[in-house]
N, C-alpha and C. Protein backbone atom coordinates (compact mmCIF):
# COMPACT_ATOMS: atom_id res chain seq x y z
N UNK A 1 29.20 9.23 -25.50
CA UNK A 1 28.37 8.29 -24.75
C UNK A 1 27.41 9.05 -23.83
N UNK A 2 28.01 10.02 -23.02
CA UNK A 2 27.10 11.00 -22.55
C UNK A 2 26.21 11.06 -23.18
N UNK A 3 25.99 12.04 -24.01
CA UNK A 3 25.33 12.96 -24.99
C UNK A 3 24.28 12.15 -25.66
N UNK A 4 24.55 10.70 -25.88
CA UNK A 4 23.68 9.61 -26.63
C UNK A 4 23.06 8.79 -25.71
N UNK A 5 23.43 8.98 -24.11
CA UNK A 5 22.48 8.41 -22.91
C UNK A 5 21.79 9.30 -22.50
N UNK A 6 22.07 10.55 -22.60
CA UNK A 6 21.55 11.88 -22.38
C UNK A 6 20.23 12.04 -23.05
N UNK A 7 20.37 12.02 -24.59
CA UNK A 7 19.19 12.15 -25.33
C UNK A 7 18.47 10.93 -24.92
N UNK A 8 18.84 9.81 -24.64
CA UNK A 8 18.29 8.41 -24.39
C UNK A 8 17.00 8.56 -23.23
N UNK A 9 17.41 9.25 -22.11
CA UNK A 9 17.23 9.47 -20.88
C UNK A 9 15.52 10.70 -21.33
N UNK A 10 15.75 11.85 -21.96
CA UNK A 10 15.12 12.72 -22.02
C UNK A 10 14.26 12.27 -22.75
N UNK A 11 14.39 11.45 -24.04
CA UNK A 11 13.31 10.81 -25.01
C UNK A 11 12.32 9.79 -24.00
N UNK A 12 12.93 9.05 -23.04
CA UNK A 12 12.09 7.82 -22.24
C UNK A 12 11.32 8.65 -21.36
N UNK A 13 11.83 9.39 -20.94
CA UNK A 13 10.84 10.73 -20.00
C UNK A 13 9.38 11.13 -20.30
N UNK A 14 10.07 11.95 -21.46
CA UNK A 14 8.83 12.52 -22.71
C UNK A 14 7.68 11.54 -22.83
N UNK A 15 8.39 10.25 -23.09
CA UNK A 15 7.43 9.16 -23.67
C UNK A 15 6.61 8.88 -22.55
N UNK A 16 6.85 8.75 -21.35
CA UNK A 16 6.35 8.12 -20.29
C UNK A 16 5.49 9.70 -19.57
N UNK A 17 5.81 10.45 -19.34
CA UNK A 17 5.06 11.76 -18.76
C UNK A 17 3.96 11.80 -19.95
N UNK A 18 4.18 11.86 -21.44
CA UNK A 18 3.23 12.24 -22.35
C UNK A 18 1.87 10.91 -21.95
N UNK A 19 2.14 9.63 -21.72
CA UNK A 19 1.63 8.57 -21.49
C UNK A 19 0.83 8.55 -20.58
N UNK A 20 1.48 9.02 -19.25
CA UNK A 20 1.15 9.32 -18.18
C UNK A 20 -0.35 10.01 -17.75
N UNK A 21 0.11 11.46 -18.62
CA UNK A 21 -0.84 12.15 -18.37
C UNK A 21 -2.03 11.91 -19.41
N UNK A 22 -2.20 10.90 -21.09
CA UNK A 22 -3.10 10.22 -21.30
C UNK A 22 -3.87 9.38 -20.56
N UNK A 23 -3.25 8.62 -19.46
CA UNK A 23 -3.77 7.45 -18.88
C UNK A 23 -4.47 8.23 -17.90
N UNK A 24 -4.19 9.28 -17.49
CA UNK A 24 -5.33 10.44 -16.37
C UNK A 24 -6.37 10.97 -17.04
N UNK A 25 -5.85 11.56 -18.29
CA UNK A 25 -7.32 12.03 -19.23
C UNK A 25 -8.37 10.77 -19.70
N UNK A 26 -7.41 9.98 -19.93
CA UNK A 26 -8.36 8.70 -19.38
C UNK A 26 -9.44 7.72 -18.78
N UNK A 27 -8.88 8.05 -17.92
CA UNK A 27 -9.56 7.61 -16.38
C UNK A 27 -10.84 8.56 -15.87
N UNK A 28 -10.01 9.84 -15.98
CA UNK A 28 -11.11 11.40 -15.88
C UNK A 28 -12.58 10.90 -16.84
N UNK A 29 -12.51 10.49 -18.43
CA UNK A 29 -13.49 10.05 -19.08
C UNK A 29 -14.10 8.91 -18.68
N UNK A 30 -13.87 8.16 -18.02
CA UNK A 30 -14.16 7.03 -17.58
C UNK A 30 -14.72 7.23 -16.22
N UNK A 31 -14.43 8.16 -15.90
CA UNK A 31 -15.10 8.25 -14.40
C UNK A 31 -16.49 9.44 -15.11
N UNK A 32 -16.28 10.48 -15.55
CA UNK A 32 -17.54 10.86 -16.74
C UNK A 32 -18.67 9.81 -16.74
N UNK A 33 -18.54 8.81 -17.53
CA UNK A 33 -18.86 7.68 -18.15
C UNK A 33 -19.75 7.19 -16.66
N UNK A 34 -19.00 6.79 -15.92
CA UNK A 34 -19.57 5.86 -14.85
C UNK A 34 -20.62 7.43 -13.95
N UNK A 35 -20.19 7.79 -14.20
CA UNK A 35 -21.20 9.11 -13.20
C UNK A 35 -22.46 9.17 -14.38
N UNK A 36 -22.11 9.17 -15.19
CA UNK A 36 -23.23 9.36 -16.49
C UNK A 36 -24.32 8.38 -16.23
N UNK A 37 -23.40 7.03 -16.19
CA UNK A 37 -24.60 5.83 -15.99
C UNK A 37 -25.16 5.05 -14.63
N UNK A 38 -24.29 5.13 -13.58
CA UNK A 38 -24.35 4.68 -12.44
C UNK A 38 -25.22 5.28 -11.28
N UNK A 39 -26.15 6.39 -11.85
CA UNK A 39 -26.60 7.20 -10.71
C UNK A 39 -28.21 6.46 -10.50
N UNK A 40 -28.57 6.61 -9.20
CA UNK A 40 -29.84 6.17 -8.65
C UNK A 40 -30.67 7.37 -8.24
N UNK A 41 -31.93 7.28 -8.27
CA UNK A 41 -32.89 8.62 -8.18
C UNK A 41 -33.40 8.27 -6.61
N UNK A 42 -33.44 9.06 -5.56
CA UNK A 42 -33.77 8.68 -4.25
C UNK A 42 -35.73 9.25 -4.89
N UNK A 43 -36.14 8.41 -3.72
CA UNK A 43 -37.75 9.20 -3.70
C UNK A 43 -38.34 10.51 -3.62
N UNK A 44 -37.37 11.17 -2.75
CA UNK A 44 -37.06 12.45 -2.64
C UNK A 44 -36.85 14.04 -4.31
N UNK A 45 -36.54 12.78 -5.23
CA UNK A 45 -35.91 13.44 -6.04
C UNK A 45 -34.74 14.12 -6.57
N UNK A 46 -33.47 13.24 -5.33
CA UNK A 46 -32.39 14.03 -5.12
C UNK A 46 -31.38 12.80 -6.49
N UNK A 47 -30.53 12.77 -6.33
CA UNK A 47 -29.59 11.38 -7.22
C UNK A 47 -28.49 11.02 -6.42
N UNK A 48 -28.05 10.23 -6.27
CA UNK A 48 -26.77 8.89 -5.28
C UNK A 48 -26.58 8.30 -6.50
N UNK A 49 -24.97 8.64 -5.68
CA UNK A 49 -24.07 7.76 -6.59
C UNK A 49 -23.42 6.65 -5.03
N UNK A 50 -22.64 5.73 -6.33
CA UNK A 50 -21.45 4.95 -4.82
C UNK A 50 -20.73 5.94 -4.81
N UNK A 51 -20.14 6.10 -3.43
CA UNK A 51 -19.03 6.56 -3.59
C UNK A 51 -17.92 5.90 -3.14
N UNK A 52 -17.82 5.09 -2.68
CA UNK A 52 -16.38 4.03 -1.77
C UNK A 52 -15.95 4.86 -0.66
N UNK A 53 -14.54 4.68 -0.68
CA UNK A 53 -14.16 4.86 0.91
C UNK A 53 -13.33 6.63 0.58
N UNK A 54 -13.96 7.64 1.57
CA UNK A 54 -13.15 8.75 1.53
C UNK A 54 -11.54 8.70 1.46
N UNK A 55 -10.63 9.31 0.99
CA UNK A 55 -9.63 9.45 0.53
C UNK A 55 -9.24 8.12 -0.14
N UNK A 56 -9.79 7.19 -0.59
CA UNK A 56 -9.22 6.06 -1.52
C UNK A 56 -9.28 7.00 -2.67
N UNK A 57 -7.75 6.62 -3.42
CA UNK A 57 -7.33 7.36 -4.48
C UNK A 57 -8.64 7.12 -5.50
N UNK A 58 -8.86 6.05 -5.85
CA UNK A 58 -10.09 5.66 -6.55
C UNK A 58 -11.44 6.01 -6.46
N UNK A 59 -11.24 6.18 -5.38
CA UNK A 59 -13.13 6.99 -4.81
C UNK A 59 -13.21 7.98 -5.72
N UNK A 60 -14.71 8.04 -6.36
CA UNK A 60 -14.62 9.68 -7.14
C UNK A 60 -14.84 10.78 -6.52
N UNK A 61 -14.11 11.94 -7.08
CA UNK A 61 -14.61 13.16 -6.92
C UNK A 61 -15.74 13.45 -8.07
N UNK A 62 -17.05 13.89 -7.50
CA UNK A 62 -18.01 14.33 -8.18
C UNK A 62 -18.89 15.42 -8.01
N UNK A 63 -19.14 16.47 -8.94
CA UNK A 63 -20.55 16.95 -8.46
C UNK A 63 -21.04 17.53 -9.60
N UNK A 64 -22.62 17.27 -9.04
CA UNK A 64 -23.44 17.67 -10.24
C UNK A 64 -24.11 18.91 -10.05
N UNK A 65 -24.50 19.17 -11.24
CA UNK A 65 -25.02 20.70 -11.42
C UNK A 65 -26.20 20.70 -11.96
N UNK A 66 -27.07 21.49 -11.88
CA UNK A 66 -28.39 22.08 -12.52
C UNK A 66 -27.96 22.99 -13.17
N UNK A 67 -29.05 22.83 -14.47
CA UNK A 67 -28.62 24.27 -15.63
C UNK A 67 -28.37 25.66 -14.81
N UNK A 68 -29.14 25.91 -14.17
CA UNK A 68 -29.27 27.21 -13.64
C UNK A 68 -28.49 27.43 -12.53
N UNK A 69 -27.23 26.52 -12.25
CA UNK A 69 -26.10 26.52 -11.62
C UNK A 69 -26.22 26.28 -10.01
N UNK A 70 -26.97 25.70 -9.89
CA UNK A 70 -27.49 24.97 -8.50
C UNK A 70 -26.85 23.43 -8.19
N UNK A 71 -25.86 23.52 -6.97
CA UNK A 71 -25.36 22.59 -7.18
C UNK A 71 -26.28 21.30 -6.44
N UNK A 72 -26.26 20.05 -7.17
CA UNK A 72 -27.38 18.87 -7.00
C UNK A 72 -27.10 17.92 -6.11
N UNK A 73 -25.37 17.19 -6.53
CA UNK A 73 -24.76 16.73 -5.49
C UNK A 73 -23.46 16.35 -5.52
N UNK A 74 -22.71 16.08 -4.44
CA UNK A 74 -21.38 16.61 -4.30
C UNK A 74 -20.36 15.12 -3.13
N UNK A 75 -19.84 14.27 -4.06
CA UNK A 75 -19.67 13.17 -2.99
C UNK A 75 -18.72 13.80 -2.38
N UNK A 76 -18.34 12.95 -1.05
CA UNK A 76 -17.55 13.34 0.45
C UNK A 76 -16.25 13.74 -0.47
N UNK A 77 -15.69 13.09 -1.30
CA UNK A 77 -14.39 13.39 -2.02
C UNK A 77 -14.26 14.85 -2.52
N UNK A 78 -15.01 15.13 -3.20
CA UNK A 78 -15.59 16.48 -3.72
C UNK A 78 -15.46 17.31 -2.27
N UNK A 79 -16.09 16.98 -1.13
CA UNK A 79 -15.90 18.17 0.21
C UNK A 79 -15.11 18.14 0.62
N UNK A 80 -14.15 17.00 0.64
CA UNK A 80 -13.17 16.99 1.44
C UNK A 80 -12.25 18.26 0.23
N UNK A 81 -11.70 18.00 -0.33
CA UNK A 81 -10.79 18.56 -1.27
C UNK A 81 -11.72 19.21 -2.72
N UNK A 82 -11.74 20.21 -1.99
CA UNK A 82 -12.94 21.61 -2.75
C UNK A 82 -11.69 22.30 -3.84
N UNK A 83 -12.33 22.42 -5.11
CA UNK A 83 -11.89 22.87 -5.90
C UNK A 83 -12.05 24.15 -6.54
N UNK A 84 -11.44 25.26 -5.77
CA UNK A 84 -12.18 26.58 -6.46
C UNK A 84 -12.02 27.10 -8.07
N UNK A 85 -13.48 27.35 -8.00
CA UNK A 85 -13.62 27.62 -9.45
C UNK A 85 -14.53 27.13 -10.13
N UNK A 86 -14.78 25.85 -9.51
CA UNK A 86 -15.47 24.32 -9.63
C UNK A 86 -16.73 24.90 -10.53
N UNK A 87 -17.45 25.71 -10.00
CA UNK A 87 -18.16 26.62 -10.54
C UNK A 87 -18.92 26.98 -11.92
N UNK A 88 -17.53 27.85 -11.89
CA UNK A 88 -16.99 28.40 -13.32
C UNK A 88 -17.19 27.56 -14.57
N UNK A 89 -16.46 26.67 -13.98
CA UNK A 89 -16.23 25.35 -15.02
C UNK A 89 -17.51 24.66 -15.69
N UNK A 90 -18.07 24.42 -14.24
CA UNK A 90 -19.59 23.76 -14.64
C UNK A 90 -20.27 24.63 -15.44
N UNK A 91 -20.15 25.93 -15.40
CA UNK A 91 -21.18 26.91 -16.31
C UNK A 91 -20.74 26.98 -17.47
N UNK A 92 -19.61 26.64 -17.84
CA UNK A 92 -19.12 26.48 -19.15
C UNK A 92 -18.60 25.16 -19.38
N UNK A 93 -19.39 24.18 -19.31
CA UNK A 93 -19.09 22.77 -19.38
C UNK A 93 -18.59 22.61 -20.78
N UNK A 94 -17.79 22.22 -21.09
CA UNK A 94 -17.67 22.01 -22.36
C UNK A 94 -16.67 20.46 -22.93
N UNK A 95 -17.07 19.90 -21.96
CA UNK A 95 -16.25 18.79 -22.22
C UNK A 95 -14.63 18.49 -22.38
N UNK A 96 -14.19 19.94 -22.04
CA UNK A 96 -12.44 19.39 -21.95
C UNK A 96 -12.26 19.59 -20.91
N UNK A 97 -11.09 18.92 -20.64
CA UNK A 97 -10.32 18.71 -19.45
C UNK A 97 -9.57 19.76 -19.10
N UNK A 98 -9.60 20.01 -17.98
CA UNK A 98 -9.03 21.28 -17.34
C UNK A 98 -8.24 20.96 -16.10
N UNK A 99 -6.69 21.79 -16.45
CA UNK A 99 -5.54 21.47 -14.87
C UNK A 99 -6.49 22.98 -14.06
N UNK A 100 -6.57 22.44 -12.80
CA UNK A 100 -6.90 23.31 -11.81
C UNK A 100 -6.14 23.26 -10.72
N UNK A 101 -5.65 24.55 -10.24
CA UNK A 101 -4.73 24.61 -8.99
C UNK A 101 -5.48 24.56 -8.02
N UNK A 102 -5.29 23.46 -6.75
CA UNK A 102 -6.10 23.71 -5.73
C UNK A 102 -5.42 23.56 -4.62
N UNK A 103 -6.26 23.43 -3.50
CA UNK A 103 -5.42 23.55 -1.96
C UNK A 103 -4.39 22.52 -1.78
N UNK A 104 -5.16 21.13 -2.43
CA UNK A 104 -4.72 20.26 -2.24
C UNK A 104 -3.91 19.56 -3.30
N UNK A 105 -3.30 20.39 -4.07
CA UNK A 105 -2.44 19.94 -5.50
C UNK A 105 -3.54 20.68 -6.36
N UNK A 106 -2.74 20.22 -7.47
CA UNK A 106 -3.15 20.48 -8.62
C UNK A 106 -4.50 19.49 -9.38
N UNK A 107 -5.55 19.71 -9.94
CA UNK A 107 -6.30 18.32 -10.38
C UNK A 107 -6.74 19.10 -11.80
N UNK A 108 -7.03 17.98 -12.65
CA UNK A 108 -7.49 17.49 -13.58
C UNK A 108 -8.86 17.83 -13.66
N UNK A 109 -10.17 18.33 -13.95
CA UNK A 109 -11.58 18.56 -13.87
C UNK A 109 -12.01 18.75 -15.14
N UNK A 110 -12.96 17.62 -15.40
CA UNK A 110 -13.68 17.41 -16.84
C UNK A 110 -15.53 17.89 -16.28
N UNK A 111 -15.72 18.84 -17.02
CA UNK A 111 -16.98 19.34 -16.70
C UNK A 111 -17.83 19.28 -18.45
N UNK A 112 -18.95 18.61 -18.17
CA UNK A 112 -19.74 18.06 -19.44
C UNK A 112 -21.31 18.02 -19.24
N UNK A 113 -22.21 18.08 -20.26
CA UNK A 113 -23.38 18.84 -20.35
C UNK A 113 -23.91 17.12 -20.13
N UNK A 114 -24.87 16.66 -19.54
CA UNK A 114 -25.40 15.08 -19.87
C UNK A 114 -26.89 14.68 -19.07
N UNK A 115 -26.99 13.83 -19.37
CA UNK A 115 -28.87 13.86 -18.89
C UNK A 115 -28.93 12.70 -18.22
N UNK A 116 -29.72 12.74 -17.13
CA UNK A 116 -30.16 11.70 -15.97
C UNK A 116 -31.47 11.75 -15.71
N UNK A 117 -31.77 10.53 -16.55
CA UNK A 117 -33.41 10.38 -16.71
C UNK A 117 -33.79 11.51 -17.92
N UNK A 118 -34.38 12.30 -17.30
CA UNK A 118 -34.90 13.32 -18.50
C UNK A 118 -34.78 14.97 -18.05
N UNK A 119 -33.59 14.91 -16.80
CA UNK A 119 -33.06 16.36 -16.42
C UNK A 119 -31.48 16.57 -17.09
N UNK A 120 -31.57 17.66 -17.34
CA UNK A 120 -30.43 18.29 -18.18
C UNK A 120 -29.40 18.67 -16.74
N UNK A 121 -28.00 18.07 -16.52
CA UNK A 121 -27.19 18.15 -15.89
C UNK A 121 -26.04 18.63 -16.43
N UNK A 122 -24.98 18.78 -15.79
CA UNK A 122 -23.55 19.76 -15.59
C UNK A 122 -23.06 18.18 -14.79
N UNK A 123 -22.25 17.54 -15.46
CA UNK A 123 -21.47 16.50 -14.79
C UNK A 123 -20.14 16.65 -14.36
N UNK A 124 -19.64 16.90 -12.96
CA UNK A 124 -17.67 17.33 -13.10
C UNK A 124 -17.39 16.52 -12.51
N UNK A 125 -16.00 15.21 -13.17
CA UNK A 125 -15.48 14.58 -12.13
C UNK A 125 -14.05 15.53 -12.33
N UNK A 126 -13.15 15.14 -11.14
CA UNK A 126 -11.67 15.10 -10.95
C UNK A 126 -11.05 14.24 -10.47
N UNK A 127 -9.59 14.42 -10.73
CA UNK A 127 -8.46 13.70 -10.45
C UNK A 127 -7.42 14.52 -9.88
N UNK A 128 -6.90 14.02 -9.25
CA UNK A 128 -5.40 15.09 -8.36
C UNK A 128 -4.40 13.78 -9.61
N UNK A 129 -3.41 15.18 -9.73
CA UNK A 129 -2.17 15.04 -10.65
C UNK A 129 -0.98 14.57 -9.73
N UNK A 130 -1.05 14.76 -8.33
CA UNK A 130 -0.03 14.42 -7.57
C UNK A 130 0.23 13.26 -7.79
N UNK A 131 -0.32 12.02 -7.99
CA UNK A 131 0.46 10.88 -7.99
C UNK A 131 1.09 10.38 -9.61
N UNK A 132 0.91 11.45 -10.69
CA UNK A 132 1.50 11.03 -11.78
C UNK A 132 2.90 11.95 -11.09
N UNK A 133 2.59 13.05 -10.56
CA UNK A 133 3.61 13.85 -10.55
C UNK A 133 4.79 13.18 -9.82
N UNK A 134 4.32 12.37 -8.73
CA UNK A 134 5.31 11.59 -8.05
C UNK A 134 6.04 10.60 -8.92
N UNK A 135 5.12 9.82 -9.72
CA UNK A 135 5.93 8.82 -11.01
C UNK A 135 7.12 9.71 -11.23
N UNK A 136 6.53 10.80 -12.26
CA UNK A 136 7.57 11.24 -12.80
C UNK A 136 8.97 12.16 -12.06
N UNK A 137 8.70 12.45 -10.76
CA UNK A 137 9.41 12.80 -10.01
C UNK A 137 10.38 11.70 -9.76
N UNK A 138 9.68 10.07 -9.36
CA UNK A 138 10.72 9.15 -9.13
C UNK A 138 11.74 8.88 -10.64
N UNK A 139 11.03 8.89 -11.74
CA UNK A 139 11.34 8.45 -12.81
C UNK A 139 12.82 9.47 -13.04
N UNK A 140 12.37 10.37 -12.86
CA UNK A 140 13.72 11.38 -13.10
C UNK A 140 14.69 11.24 -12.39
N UNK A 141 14.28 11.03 -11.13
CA UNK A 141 15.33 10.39 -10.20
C UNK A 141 16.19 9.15 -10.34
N UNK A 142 15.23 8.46 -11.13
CA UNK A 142 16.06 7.46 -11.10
C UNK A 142 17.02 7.52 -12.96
N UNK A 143 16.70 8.60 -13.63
CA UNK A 143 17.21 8.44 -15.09
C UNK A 143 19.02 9.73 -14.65
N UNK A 144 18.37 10.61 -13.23
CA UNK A 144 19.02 11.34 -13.39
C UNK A 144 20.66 10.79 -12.20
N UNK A 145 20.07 9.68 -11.62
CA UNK A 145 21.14 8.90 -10.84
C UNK A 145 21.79 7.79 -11.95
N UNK A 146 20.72 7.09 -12.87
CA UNK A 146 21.39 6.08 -13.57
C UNK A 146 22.23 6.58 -14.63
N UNK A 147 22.16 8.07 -15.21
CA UNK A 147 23.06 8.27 -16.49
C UNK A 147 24.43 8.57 -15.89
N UNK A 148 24.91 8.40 -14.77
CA UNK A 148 26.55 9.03 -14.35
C UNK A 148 26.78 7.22 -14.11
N UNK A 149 25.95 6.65 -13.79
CA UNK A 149 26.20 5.42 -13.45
C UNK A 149 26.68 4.54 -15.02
N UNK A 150 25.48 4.64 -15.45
CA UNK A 150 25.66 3.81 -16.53
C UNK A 150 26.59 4.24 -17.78
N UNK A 151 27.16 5.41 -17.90
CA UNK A 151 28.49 6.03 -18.74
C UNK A 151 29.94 6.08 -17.58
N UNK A 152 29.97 5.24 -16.29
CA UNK A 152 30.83 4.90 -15.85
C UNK A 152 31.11 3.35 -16.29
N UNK A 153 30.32 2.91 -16.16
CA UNK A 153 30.12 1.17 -16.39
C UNK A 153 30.70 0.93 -17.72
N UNK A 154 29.97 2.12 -18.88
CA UNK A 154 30.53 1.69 -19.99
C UNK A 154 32.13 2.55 -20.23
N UNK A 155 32.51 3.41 -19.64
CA UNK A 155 33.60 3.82 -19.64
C UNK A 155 35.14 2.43 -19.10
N UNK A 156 34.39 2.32 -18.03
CA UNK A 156 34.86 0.87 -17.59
C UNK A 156 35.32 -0.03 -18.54
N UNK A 157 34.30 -0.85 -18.95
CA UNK A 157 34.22 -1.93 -19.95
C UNK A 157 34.79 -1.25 -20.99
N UNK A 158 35.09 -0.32 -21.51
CA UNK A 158 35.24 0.08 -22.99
C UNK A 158 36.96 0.32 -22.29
N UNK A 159 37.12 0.88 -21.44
CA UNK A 159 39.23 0.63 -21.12
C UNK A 159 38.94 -0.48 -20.63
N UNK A 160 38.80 -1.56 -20.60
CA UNK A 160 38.95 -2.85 -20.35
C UNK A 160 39.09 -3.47 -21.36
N UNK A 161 38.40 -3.13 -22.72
CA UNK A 161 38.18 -4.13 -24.17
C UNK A 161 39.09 -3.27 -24.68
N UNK A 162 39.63 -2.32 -24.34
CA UNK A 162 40.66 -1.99 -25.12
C UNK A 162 41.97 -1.87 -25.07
N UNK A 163 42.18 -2.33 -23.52
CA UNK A 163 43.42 -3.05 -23.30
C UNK A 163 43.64 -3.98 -23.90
């Protein structure tokens, strides 16, 4: 019974962390997407995006790049929680997703080649991994409290039906 709640336990994990971290690569494209189309050109010549409220999990992290590696613009999310390397990435945009270690956790950074209006840009959003990491931190917690529980219960019931 162990051994068959055991594997039970490690398979629902897998499934849900593998899930998990789709639904971030996800979101990462989708925030791509909305930076791609959502931007406004000031008179100036500079580009604004929304950005919502600093540290709302949802607010994006963004910044854009010029070919020649000049950075264009950079919402409050992006300054607050600076990603070194950020850089790097943009100069080799290549459209995958990349884990980056940073001050502030670990994040997610999709850096991609894309055009606004008729200038050739370097688009990077991110995501911090900390709050899948917390899921799956609770999730374990709770698979790694319920399997002593739930092979007592049935230990129980099973000398009970067999009295």
């Amino acid at each position: 019974m162990l051994l068959v709640l055991g594997l039970y336990a490690a398979a629902v994990y897998v499934v849900v962390e593998r899930n998990a971290s789709q639904v971030l690569n996800d979101r990462l494209r989708g925030d791509f997407r909305w930076a791609a189309e959502m931007w406004e050109k000031r008179p100036d010549g500079t580009f604004m995006w929304f950005e919502g409220e600093v540290g709302d999990p949802d607010a994006p992290w963004l910044q854009v790049w010029a070919p020649d590696g000049r950075l264009l613009h950079r919402t409050t999310n992006a300054e607050w929680y600076p990603i070194g390397g950020s850089d790097r990435l943009a100069s080799a945009a290549n459209g995958r997703i990349t884990s980056v270690p940073a001050r502030d956790g670990t994040f997610r950074v999709l850096s991609a080649p894309s055009t606004l209006g008729t200038e050739r840009v370097v688009i990077q959003v991110a995501r911090s991994e900390a709050p899948m990491r917390q899921d799956q931190r609770n999730l374990a917690l709770v698979l790694i409290l319920g399997l002593p529980l739930a092979v007592a219960v049935a230990g129980i019931v099973g000398y009970w039906l067999a009295r």
